[in-house]
C-alpha atoms as a PDB file:
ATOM      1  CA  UNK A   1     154.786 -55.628 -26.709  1.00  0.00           C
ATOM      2  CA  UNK A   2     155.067 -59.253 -26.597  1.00  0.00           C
ATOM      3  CA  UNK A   3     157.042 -61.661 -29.411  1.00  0.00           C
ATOM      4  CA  UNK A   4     154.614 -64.202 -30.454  1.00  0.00           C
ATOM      5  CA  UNK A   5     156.467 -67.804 -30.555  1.00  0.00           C
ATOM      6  CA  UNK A   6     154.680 -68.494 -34.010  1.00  0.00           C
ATOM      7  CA  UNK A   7     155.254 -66.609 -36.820  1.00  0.00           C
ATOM      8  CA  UNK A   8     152.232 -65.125 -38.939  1.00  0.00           C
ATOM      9  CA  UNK A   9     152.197 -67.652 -41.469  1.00  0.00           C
ATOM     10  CA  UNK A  10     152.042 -70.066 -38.573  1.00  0.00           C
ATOM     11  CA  UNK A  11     149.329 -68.462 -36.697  1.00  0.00           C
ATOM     12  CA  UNK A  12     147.087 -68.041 -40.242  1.00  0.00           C
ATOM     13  CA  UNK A  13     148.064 -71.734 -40.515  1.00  0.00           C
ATOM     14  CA  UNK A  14     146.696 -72.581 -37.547  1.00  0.00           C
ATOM     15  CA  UNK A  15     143.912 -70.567 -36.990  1.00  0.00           C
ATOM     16  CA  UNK A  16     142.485 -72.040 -40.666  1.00  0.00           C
ATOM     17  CA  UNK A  17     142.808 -75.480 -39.180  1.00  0.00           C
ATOM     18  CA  UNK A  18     140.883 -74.760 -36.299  1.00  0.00           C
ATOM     19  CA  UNK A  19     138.296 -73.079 -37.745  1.00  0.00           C
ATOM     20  CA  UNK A  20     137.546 -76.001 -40.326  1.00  0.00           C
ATOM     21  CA  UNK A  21     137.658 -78.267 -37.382  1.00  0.00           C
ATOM     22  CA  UNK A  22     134.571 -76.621 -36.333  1.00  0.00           C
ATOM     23  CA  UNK A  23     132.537 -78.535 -38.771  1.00  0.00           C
ATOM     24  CA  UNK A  24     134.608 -81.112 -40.045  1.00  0.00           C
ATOM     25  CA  UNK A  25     131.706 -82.468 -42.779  1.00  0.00           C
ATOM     26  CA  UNK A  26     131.526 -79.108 -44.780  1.00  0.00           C
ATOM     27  CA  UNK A  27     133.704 -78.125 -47.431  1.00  0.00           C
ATOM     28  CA  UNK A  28     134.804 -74.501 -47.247  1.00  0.00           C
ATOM     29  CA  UNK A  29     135.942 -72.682 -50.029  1.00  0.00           C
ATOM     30  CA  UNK A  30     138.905 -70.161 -49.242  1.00  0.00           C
ATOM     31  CA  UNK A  31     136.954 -67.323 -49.873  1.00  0.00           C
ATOM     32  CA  UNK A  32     134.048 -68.321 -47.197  1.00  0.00           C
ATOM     33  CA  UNK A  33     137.409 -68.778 -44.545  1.00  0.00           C
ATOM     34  CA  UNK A  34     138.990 -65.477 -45.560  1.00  0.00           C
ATOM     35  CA  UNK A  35     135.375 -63.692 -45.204  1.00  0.00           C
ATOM     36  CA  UNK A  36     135.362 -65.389 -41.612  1.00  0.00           C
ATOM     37  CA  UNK A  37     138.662 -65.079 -40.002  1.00  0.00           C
ATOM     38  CA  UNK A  38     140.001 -62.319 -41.642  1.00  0.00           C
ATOM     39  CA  UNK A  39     143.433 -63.728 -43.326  1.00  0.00           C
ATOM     40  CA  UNK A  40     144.326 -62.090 -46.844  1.00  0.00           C
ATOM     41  CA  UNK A  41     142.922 -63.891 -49.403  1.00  0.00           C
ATOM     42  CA  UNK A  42     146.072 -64.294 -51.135  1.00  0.00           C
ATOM     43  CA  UNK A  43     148.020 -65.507 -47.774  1.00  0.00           C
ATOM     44  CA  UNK A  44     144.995 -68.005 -47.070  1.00  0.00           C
ATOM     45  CA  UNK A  45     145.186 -69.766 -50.492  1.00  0.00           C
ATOM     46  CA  UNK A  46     148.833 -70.199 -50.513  1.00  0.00           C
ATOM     47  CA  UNK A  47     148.699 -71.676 -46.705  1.00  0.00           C
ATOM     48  CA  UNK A  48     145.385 -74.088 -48.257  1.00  0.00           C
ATOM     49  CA  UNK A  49     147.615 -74.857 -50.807  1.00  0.00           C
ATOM     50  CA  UNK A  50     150.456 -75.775 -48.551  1.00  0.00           C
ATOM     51  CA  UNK A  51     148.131 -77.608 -46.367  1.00  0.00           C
ATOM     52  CA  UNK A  52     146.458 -79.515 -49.345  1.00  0.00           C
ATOM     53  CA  UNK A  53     149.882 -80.604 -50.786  1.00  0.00           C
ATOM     54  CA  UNK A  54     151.030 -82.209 -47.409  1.00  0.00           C
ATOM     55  CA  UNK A  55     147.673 -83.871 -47.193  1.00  0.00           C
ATOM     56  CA  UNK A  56     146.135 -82.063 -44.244  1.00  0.00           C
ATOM     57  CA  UNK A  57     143.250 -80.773 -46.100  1.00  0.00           C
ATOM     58  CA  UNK A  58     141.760 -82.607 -49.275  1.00  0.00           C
ATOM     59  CA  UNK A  59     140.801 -80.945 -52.084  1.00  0.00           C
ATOM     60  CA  UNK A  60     137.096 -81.341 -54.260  1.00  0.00           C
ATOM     61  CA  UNK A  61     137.620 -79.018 -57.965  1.00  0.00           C
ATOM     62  CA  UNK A  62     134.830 -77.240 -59.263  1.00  0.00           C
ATOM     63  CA  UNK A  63     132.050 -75.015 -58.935  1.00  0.00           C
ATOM     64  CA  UNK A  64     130.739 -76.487 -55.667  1.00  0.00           C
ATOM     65  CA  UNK A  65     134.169 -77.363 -54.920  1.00  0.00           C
ATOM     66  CA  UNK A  66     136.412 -76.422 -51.963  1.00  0.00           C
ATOM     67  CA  UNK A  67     138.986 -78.082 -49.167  1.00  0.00           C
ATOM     68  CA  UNK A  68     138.196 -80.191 -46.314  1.00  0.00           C
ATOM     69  CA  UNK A  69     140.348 -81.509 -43.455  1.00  0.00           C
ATOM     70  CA  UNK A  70     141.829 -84.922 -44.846  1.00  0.00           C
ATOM     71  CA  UNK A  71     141.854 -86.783 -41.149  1.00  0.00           C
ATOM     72  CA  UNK A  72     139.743 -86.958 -37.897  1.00  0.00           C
ATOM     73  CA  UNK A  73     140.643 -83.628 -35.971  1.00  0.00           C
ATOM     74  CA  UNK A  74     141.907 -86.289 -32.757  1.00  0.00           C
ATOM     75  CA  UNK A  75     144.316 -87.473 -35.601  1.00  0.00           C
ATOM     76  CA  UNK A  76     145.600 -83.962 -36.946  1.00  0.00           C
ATOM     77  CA  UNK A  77     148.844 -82.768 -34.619  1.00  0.00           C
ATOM     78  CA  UNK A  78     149.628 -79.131 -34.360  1.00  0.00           C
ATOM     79  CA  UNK A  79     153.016 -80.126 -34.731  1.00  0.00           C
ATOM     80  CA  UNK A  80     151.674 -81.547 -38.247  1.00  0.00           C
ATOM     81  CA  UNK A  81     150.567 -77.975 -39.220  1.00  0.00           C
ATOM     82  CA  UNK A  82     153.974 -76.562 -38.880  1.00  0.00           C
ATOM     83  CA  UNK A  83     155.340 -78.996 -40.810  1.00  0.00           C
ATOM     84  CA  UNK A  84     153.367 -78.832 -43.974  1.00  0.00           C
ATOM     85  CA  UNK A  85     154.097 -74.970 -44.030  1.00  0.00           C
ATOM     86  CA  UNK A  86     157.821 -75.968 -43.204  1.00  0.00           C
ATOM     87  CA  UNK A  87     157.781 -73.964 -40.046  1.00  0.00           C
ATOM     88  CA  UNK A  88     158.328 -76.616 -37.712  1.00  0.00           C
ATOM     89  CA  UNK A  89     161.685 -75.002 -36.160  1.00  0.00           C
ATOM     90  CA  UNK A  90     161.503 -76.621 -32.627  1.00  0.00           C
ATOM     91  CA  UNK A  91     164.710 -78.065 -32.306  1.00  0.00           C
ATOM     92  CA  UNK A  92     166.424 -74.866 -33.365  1.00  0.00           C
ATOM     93  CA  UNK A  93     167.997 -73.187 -30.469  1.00  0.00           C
ATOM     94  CA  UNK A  94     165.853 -69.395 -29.820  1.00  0.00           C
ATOM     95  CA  UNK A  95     168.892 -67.295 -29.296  1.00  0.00           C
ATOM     96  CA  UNK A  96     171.771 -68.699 -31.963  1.00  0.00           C
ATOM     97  CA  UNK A  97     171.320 -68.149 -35.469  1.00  0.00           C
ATOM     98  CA  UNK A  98     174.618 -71.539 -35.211  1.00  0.00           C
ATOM     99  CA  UNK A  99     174.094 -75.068 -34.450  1.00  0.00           C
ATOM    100  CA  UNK A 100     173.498 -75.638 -30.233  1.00  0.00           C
ATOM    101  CA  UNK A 101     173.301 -79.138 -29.140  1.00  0.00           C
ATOM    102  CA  UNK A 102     174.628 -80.638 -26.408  1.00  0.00           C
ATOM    103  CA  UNK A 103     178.142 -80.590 -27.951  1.00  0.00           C
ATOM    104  CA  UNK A 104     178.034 -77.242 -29.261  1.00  0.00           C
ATOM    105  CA  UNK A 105     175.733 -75.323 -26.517  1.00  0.00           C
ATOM    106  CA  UNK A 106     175.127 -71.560 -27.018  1.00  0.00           C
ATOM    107  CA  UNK A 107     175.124 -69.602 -23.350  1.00  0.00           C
ATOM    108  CA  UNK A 108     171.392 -70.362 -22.749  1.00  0.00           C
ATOM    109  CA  UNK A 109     171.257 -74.041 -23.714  1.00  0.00           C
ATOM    110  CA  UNK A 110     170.915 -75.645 -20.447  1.00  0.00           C
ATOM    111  CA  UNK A 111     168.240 -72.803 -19.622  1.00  0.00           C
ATOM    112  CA  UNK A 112     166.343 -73.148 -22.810  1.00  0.00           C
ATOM    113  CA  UNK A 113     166.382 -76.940 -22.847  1.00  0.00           C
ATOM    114  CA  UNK A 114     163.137 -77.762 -20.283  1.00  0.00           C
ATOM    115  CA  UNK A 115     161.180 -74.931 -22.128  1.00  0.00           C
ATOM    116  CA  UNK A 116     162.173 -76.202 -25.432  1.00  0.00           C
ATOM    117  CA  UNK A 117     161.181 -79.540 -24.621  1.00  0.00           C
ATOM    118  CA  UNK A 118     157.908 -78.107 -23.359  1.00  0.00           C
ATOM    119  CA  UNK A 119     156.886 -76.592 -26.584  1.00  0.00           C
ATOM    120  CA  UNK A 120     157.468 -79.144 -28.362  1.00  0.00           C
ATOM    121  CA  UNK A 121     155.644 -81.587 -26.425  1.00  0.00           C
ATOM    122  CA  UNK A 122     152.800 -79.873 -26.562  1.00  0.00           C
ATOM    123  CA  UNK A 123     152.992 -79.495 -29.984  1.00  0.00           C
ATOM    124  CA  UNK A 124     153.342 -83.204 -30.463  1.00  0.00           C
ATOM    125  CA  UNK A 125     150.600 -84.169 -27.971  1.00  0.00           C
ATOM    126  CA  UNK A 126     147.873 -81.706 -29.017  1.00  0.00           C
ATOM    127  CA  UNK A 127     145.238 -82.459 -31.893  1.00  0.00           C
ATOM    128  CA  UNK A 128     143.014 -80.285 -33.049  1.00  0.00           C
ATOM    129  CA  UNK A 129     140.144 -82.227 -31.126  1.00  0.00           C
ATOM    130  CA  UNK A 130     141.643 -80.342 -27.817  1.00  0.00           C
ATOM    131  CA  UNK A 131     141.200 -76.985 -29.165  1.00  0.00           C
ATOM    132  CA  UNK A 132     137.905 -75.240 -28.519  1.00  0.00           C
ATOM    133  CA  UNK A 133     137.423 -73.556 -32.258  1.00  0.00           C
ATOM    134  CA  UNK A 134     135.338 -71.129 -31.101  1.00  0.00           C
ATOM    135  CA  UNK A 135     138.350 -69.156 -29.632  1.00  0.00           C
ATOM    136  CA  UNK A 136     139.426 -67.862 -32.921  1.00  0.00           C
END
């Protein structure tokens, strides 16, 4: 079986986020997104919550009320998803629960350093206009 490099929460995170970029006019209440994709409801309106408070989704109250992505999806980072769940662990070494830097290197460092630097690239280069959001 294969470890996932995203945690649950960050996978739910994401997947709502790509899903709402699918029509980025509509307002979706969080029980339409749970029906769709399948998160528990009380997972999905803790992440919306999340994701409202760091301004990634905006918020209209009331009875025809519900969340819509604050920005343009070319303007929305992956990389800006993990960080309003406070998941965005990318300059944490993978095998060292310690600090590893360059002055402190665990035993993988210098092998974990050009993958490292690829994650996180991508994560910092990829909007949600270059995912397809019919894969989820």
């Amino acid at each position: 079986m294969e470890t996932p490099i995203f945690s649950k929460t960050a996978q739910y995170a994401f997947r709502i986020v790509i899903f709402m970029s699918n029509d980025t006019e509509r307002l979706f209440s969080a029980a339409y997104i749970h029906e769709k994709i399948d998160i528990p409801y009380k997972y999905l309106a803790m992440l919306m919550t999340k994701l409202a408070k760091s301004d990634l989704l905006e918020v209209t109250r009331g009875r025809n009320g519900g969340f819509l992505l604050s920005r343009e999806v070319s303007e929305i980072y992956l990389i800006d998803v993990l960080d309003a769940i406070k998941e965005n662990n990318c300059t944490n070494c993978a095998f060292t629960e310690s600090d590893c830097d360059e002055l402190n290197p665990c035993s993988l460092h210098d092998v974990y350093k050009v993958p490292k630097q690829a994650l996180v690239d991508m994560l910092t280069t990829t909007t949600l206009a270059n995912i397809d959001p019919k894969l989820i």
